[in-house]
PDB file of N, CA and C in Angstrom:
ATOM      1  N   UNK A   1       0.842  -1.190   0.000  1.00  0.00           N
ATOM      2  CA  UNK A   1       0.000   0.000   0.000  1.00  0.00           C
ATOM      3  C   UNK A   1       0.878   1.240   0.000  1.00  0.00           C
ATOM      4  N   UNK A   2       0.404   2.540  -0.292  1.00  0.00           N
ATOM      5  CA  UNK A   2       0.867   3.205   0.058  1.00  0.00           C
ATOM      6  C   UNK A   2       1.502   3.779   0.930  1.00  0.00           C
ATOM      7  N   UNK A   3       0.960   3.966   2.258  1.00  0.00           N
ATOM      8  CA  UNK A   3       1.216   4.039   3.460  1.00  0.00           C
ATOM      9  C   UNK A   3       2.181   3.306   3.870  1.00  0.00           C
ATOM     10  N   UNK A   4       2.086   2.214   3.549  1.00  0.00           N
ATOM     11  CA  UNK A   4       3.249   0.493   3.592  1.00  0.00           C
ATOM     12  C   UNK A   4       4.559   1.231   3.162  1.00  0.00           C
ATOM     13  N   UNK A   5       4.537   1.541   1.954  1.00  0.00           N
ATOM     14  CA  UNK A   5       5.672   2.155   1.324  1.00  0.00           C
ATOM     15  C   UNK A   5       6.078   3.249   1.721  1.00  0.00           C
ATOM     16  N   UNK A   6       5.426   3.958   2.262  1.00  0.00           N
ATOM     17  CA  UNK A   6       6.286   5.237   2.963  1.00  0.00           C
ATOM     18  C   UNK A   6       6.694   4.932   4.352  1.00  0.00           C
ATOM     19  N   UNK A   7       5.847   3.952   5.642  1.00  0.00           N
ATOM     20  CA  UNK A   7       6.822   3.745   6.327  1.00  0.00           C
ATOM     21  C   UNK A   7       8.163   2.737   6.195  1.00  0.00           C
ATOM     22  N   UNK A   8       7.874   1.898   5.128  1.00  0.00           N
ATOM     23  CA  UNK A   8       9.621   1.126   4.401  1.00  0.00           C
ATOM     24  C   UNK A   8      10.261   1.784   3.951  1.00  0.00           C
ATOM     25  N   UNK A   9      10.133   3.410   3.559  1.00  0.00           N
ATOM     26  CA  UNK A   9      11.415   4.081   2.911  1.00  0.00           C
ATOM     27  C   UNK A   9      11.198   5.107   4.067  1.00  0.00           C
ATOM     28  N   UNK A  10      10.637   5.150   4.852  1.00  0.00           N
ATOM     29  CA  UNK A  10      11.258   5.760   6.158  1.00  0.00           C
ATOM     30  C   UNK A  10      12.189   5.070   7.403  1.00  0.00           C
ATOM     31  N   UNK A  11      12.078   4.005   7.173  1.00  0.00           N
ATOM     32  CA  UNK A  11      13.084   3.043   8.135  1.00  0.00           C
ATOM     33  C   UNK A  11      13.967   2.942   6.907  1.00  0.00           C
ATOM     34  N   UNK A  12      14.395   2.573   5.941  1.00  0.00           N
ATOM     35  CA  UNK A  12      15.488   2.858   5.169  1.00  0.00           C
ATOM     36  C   UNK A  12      16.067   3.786   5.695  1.00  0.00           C
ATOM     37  N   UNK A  13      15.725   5.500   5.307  1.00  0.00           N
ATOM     38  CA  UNK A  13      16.119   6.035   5.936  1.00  0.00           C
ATOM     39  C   UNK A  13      16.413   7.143   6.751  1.00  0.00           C
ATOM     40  N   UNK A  14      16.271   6.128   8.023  1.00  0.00           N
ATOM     41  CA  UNK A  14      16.842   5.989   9.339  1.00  0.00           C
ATOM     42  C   UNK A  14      17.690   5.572   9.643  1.00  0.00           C
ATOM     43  N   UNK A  15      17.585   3.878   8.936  1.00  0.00           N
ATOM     44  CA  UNK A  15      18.257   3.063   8.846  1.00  0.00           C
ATOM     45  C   UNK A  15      19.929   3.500   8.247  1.00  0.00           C
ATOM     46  N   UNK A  16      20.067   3.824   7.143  1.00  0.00           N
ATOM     47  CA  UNK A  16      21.011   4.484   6.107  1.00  0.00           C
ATOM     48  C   UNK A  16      21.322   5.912   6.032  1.00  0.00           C
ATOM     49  N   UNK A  17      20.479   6.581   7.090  1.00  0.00           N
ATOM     50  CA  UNK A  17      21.049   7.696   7.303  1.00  0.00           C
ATOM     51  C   UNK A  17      22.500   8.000   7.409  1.00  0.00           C
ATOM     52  N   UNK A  18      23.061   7.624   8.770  1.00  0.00           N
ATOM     53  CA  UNK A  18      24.552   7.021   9.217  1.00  0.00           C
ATOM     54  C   UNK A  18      25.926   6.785   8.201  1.00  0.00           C
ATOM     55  N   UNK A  19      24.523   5.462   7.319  1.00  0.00           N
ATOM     56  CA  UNK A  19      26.044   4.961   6.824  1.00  0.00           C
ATOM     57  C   UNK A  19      26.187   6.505   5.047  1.00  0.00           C
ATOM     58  N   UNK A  20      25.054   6.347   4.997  1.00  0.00           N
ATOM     59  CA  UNK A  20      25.020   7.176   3.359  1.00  0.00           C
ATOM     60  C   UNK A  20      25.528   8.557   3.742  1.00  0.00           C
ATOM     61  N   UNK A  21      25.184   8.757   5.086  1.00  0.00           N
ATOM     62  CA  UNK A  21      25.373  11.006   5.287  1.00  0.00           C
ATOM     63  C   UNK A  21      26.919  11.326   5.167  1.00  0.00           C
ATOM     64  N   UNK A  22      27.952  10.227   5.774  1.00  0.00           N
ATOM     65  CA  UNK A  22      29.410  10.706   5.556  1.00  0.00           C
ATOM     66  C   UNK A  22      29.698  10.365   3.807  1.00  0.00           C
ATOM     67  N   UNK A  23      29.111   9.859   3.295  1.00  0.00           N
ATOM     68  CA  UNK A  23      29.777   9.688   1.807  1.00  0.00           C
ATOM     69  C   UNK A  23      28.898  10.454   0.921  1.00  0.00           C
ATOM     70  N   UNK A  24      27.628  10.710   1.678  1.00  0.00           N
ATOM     71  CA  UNK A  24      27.320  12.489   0.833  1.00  0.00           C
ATOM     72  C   UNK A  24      27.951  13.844   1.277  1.00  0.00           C
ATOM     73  N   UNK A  25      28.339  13.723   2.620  1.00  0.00           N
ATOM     74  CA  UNK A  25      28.834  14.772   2.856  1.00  0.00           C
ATOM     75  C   UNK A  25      30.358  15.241   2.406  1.00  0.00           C
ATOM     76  N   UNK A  26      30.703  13.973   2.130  1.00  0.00           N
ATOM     77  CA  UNK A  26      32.599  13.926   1.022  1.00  0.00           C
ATOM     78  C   UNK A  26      32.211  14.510   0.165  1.00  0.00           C
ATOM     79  N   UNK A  27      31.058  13.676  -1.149  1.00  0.00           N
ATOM     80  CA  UNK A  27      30.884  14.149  -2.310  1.00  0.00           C
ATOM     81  C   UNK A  27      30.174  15.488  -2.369  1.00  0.00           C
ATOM     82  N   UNK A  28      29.424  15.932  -1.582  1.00  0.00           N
ATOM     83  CA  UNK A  28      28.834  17.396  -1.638  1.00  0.00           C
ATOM     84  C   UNK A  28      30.265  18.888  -1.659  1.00  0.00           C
ATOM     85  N   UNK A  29      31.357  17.824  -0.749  1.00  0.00           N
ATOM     86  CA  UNK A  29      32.232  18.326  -0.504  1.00  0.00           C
ATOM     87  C   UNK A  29      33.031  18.928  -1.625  1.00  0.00           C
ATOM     88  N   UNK A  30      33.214  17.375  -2.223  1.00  0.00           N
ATOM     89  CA  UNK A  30      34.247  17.215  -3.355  1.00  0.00           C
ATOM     90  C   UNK A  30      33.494  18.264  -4.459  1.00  0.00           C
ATOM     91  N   UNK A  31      31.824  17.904  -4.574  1.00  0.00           N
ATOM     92  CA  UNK A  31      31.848  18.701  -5.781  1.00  0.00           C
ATOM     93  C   UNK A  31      31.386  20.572  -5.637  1.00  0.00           C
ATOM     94  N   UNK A  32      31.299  20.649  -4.640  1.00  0.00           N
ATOM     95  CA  UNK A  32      31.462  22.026  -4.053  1.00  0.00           C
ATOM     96  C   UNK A  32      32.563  22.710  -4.579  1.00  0.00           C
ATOM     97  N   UNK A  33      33.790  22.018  -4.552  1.00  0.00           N
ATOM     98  CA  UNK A  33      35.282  22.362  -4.697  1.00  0.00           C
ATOM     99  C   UNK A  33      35.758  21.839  -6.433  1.00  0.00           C
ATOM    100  N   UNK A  34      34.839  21.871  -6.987  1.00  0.00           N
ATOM    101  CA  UNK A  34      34.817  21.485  -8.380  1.00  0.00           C
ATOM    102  C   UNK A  34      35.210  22.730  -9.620  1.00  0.00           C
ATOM    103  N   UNK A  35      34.506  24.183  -8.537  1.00  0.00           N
ATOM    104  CA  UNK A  35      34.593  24.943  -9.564  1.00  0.00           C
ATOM    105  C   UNK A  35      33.300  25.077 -10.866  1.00  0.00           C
ATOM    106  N   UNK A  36      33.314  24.425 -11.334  1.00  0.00           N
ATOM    107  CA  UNK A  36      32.269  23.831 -12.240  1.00  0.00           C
ATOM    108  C   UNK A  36      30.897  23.259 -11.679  1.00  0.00           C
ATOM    109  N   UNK A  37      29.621  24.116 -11.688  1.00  0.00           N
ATOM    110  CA  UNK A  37      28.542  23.527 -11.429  1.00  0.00           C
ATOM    111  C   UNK A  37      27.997  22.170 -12.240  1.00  0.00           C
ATOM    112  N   UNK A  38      28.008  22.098 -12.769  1.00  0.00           N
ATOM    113  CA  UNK A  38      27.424  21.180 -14.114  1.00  0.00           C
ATOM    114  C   UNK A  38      28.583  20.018 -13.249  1.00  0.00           C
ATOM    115  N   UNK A  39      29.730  19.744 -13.332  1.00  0.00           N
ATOM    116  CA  UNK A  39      30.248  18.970 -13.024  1.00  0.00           C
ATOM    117  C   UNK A  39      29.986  17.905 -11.413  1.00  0.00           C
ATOM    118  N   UNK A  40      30.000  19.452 -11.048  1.00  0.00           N
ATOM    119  CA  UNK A  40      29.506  19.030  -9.368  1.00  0.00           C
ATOM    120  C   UNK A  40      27.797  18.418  -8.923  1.00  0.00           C
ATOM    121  N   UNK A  41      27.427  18.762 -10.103  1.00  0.00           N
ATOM    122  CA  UNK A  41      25.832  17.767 -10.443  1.00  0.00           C
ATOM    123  C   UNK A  41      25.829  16.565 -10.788  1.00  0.00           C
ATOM    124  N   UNK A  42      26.959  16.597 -12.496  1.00  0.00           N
ATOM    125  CA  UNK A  42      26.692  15.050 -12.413  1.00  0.00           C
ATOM    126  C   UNK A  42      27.659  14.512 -11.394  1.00  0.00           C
ATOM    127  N   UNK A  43      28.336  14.908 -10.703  1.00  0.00           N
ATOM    128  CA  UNK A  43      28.837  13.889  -9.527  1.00  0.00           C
ATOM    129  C   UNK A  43      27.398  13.496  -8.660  1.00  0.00           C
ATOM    130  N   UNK A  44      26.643  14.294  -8.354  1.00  0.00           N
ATOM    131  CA  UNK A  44      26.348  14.342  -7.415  1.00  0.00           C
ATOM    132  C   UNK A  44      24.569  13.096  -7.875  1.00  0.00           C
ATOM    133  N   UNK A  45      24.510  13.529  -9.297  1.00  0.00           N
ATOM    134  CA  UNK A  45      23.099  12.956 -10.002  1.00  0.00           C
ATOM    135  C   UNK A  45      23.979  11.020  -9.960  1.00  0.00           C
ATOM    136  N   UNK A  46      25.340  11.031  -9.938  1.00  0.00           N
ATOM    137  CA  UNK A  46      25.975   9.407 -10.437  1.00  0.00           C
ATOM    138  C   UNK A  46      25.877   8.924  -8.725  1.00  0.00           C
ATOM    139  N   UNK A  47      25.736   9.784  -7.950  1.00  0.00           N
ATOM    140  CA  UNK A  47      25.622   9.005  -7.076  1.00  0.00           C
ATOM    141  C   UNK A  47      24.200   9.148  -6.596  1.00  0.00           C
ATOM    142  N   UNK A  48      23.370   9.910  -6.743  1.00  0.00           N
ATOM    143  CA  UNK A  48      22.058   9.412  -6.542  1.00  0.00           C
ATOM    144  C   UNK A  48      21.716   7.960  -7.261  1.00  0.00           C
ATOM    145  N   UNK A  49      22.235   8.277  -8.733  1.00  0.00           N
ATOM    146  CA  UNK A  49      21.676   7.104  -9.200  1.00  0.00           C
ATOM    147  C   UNK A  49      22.213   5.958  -8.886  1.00  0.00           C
ATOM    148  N   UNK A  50      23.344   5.652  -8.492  1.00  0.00           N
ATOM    149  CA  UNK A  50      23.752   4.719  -7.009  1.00  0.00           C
ATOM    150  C   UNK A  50      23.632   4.251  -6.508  1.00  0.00           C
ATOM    151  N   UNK A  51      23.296   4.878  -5.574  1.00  0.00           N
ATOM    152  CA  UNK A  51      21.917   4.687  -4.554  1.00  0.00           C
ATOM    153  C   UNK A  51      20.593   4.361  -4.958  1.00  0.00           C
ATOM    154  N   UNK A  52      20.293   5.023  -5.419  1.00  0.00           N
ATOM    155  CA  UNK A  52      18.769   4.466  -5.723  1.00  0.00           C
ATOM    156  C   UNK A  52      18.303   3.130  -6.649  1.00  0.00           C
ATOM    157  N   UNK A  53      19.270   3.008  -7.586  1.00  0.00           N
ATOM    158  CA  UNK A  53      18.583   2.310  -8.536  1.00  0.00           C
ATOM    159  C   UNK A  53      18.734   0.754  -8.476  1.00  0.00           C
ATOM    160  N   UNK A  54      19.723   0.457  -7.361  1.00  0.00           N
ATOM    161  CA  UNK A  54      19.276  -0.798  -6.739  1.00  0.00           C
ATOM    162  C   UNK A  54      18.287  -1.108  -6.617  1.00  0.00           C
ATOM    163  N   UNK A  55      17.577   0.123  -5.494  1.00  0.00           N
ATOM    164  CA  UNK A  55      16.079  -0.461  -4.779  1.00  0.00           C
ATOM    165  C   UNK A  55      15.006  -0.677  -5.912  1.00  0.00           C
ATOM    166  N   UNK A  56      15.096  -0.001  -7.338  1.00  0.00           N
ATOM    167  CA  UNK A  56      14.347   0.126  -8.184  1.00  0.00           C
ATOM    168  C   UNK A  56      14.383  -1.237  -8.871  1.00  0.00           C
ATOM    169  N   UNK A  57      15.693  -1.888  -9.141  1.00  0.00           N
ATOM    170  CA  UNK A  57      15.692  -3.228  -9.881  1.00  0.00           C
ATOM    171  C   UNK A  57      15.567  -3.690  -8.368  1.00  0.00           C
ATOM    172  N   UNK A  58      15.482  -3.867  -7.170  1.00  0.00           N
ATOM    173  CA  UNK A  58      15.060  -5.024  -6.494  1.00  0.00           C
ATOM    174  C   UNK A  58      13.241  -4.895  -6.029  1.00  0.00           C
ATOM    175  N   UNK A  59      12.311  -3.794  -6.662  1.00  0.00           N
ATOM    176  CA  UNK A  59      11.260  -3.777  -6.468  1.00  0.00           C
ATOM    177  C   UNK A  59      10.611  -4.077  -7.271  1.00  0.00           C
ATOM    178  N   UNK A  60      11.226  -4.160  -8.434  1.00  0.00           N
ATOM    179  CA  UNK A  60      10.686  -4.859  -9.852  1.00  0.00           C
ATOM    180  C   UNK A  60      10.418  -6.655  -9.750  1.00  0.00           C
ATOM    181  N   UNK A  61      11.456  -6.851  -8.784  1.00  0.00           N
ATOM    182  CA  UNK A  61      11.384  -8.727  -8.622  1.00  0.00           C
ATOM    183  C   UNK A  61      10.920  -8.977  -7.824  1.00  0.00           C
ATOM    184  N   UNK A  62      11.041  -8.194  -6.409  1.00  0.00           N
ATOM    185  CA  UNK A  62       9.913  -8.111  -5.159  1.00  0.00           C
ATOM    186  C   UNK A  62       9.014  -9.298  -5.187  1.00  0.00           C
ATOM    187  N   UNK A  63       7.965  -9.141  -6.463  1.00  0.00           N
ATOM    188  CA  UNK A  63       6.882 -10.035  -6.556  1.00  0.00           C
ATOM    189  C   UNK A  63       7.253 -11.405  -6.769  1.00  0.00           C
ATOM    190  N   UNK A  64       7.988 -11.708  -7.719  1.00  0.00           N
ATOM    191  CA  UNK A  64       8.412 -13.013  -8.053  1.00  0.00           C
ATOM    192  C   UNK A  64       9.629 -13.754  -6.757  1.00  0.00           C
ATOM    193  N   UNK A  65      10.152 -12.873  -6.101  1.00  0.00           N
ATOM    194  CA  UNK A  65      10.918 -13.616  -5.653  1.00  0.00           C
ATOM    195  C   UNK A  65      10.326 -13.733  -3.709  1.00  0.00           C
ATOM    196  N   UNK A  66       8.862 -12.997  -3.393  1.00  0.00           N
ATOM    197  CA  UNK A  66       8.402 -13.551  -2.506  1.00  0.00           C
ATOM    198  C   UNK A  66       7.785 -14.657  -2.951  1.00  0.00           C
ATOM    199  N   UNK A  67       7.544 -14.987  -4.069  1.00  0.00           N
ATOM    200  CA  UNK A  67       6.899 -16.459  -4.614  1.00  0.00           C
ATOM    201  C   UNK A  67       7.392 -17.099  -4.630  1.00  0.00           C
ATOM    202  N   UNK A  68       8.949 -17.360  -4.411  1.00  0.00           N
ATOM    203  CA  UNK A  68      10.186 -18.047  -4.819  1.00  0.00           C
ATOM    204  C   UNK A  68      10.112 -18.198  -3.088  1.00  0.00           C
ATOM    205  N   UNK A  69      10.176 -17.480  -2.244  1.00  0.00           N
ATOM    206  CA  UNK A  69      10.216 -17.289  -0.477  1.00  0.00           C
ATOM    207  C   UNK A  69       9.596 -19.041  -0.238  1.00  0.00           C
ATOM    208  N   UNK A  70       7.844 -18.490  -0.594  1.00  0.00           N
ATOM    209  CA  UNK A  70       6.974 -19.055  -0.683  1.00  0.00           C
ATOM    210  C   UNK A  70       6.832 -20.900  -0.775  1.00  0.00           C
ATOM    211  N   UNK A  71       7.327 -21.088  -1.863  1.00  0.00           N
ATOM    212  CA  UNK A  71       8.104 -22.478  -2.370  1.00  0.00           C
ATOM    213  C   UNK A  71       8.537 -22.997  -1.745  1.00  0.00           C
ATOM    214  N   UNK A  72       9.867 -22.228  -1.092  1.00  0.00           N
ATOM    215  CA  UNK A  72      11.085 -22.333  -0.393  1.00  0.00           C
ATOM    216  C   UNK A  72      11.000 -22.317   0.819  1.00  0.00           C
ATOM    217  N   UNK A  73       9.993 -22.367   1.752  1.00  0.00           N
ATOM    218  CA  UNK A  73      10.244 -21.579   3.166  1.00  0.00           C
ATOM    219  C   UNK A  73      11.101 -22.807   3.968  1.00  0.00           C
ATOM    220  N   UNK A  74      10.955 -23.964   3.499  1.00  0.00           N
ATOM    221  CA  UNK A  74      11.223 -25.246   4.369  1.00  0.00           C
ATOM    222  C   UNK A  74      13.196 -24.665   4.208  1.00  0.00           C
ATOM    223  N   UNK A  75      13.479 -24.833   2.783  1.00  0.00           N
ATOM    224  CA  UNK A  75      15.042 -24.212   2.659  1.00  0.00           C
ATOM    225  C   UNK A  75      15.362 -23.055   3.791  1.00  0.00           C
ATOM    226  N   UNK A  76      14.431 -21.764   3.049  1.00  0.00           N
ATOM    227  CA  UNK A  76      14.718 -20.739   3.461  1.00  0.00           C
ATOM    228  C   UNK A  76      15.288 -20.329   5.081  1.00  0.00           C
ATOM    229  N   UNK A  77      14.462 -21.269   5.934  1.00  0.00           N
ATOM    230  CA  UNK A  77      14.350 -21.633   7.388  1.00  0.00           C
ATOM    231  C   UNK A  77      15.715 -21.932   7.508  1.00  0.00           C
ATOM    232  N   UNK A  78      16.549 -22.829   6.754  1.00  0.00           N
ATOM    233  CA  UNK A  78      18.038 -23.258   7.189  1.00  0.00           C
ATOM    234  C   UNK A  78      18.661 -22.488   6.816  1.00  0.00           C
ATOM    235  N   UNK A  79      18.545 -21.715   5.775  1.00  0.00           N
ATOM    236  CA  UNK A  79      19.753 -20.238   5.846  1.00  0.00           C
ATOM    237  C   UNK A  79      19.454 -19.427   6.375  1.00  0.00           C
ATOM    238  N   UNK A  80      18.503 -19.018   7.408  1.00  0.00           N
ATOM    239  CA  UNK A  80      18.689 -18.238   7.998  1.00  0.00           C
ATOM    240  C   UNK A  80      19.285 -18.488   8.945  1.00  0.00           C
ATOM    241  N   UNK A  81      19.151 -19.867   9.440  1.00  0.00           N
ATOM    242  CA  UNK A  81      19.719 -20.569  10.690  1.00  0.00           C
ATOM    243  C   UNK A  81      21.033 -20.670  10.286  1.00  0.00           C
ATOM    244  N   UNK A  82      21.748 -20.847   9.714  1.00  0.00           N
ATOM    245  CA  UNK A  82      23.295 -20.846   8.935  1.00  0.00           C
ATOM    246  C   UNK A  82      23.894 -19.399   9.008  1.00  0.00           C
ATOM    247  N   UNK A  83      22.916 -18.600   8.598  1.00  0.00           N
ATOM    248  CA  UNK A  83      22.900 -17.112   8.551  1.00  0.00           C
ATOM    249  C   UNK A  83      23.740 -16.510   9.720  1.00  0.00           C
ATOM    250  N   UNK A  84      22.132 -17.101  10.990  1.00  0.00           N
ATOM    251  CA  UNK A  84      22.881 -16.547  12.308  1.00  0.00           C
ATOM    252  C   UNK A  84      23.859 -17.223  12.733  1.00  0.00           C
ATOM    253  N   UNK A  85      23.801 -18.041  12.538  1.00  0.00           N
ATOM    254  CA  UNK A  85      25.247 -18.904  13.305  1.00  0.00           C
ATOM    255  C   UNK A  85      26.619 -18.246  12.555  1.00  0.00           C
ATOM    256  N   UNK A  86      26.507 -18.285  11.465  1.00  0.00           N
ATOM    257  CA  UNK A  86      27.564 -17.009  10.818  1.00  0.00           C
ATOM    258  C   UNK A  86      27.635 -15.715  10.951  1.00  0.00           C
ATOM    259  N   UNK A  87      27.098 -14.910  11.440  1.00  0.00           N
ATOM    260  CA  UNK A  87      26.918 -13.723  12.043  1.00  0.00           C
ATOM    261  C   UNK A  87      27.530 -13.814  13.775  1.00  0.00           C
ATOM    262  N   UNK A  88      27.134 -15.084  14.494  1.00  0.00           N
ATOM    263  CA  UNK A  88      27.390 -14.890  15.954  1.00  0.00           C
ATOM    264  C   UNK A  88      29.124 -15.235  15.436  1.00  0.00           C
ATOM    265  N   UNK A  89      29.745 -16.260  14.693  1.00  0.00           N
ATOM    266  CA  UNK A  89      30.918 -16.350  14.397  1.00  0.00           C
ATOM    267  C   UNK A  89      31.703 -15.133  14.043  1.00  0.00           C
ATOM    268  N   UNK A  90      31.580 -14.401  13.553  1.00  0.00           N
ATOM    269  CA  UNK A  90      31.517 -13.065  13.036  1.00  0.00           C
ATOM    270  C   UNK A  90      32.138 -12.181  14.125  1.00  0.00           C
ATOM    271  N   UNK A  91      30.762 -12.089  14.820  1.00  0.00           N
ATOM    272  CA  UNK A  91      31.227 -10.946  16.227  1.00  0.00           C
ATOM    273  C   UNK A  91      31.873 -11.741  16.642  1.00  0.00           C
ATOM    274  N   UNK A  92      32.207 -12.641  17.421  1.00  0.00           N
ATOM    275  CA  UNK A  92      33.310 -13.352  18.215  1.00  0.00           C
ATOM    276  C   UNK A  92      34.611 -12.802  17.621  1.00  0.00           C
ATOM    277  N   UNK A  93      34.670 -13.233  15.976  1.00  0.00           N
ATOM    278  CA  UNK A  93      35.873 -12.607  15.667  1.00  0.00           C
ATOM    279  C   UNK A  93      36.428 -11.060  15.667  1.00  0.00           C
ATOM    280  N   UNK A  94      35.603 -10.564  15.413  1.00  0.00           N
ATOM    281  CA  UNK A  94      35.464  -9.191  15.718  1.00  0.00           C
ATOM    282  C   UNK A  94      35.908  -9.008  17.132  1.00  0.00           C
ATOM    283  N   UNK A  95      35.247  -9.380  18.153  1.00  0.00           N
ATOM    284  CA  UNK A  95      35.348  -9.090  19.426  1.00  0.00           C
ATOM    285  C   UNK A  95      37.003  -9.479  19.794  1.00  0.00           C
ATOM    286  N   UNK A  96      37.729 -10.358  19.113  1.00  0.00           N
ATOM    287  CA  UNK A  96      38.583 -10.851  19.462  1.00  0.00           C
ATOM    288  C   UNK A  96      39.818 -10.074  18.904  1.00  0.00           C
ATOM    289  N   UNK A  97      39.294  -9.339  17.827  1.00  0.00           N
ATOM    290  CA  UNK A  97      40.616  -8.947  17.187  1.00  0.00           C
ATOM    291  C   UNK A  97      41.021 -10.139  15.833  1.00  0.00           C
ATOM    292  N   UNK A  98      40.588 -10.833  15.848  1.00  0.00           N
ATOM    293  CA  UNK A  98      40.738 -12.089  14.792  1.00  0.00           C
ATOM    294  C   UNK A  98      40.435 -12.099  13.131  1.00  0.00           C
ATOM    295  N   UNK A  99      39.742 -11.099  13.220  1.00  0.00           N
ATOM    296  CA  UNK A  99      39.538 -10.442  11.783  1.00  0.00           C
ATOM    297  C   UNK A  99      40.825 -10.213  11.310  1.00  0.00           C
ATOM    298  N   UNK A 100      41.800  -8.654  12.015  1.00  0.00           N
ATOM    299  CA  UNK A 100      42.503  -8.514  10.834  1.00  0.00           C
ATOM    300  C   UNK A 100      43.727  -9.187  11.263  1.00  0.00           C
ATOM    301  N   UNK A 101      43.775 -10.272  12.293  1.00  0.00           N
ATOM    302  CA  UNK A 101      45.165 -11.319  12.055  1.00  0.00           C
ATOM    303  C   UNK A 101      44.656 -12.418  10.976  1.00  0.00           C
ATOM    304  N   UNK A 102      43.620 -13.158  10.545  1.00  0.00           N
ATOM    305  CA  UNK A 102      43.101 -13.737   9.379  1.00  0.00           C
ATOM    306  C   UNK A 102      43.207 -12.543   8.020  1.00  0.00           C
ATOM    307  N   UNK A 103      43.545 -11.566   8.071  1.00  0.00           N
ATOM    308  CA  UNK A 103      43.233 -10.889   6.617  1.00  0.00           C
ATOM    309  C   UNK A 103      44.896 -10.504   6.553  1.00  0.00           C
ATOM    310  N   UNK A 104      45.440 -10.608   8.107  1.00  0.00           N
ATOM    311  CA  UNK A 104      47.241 -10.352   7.403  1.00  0.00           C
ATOM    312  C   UNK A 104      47.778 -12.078   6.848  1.00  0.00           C
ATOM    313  N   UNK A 105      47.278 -12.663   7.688  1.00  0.00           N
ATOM    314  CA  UNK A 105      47.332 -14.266   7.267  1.00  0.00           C
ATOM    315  C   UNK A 105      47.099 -14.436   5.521  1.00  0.00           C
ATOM    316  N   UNK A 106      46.017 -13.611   5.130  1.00  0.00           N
ATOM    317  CA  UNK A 106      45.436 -14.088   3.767  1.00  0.00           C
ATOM    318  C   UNK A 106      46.501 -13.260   2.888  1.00  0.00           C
ATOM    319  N   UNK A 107      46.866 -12.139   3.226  1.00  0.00           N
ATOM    320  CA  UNK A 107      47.682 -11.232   2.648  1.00  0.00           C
ATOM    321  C   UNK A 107      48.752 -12.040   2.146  1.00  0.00           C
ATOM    322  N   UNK A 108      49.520 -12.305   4.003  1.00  0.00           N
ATOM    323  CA  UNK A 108      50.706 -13.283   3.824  1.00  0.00           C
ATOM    324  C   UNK A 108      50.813 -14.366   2.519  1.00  0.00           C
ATOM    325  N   UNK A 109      49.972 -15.576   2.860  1.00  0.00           N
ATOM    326  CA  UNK A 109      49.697 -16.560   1.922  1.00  0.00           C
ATOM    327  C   UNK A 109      49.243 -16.247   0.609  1.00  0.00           C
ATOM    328  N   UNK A 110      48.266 -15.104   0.530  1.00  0.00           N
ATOM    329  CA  UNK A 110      47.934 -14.824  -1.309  1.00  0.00           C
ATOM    330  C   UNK A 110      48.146 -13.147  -1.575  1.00  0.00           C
ATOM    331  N   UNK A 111      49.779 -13.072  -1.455  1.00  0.00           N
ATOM    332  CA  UNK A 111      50.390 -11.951  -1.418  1.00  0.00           C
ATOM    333  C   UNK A 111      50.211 -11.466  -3.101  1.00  0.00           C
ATOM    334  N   UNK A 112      49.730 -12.261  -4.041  1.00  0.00           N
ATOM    335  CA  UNK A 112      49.464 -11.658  -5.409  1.00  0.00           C
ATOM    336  C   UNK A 112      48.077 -10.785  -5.464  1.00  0.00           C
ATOM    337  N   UNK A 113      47.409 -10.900  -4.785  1.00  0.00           N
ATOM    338  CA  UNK A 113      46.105 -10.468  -4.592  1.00  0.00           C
ATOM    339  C   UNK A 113      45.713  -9.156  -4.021  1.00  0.00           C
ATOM    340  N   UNK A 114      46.764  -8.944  -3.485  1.00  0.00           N
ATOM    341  CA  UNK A 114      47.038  -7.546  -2.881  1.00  0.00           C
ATOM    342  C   UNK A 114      48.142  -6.569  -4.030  1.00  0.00           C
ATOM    343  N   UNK A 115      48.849  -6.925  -5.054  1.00  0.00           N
ATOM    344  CA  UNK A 115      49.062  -5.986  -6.339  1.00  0.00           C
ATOM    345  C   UNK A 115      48.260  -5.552  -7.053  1.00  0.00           C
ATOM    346  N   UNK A 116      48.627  -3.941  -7.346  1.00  0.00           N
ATOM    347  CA  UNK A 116      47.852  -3.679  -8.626  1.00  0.00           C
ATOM    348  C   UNK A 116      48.267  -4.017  -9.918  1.00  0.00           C
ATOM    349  N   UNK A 117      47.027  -3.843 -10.720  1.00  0.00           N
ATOM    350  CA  UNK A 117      47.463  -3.704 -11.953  1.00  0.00           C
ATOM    351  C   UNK A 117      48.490  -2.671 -12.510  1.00  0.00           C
TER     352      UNK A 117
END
């Protein structure tokens, strides 16, 4: 419904306030300091469209792929359960510091992966 849809793109954002306001507030920055209006637009129009046009191709499938949910719920039920159990693994590592001794580890061992072109 309508109503439906305006409180889901009001918890968006809320939600994305946080993470989206420091990387608009760079680019408002950056194209402020452009000199060039026109320029400092389409910076500013490439990252709207960015942002937005995810939600636009994922509201287009919306329908078909709660039907796909639907089918699936018996699956669906075990990845979420996989989900969290990978998420509580997650913070542990986090909490531990274990993240970035596994990502100097990966460095170490697949030291090609870390060159540029």
């Amino acid at each position: 419904t309508l109503l439906g849809a305006w409180a889901m793109g009001l918890a968006f954002g809320f939600g994305w306030t946080p993470c989206a306001g420091p990387a608009l507030a760079a680019i408002l920055f950056v194209a402020s300091g452009m000199g060039d209006p026109w320029r400092g637009g389409l910076l500013l129009l490439v990252y709207g469209l960015a942002m937005t046009l995810p939600f636009v191709v994922a509201a287009f499938f919306a329908r078909p792929f709660l039907g796909w949910l639907g089918r699936h719920r018996r699956m669906v039920a075990r990845v979420e359960k996989a989900m969290g159990v990978m998420l509580i693994l997650f913070a542990v590592l986090i909490a531990t510091d274990s993240v970035s001794r596994i990502a100097g580890l990966m460095l170490d061992s697949f030291d090609w992966s870390a060159t540029t072109l």
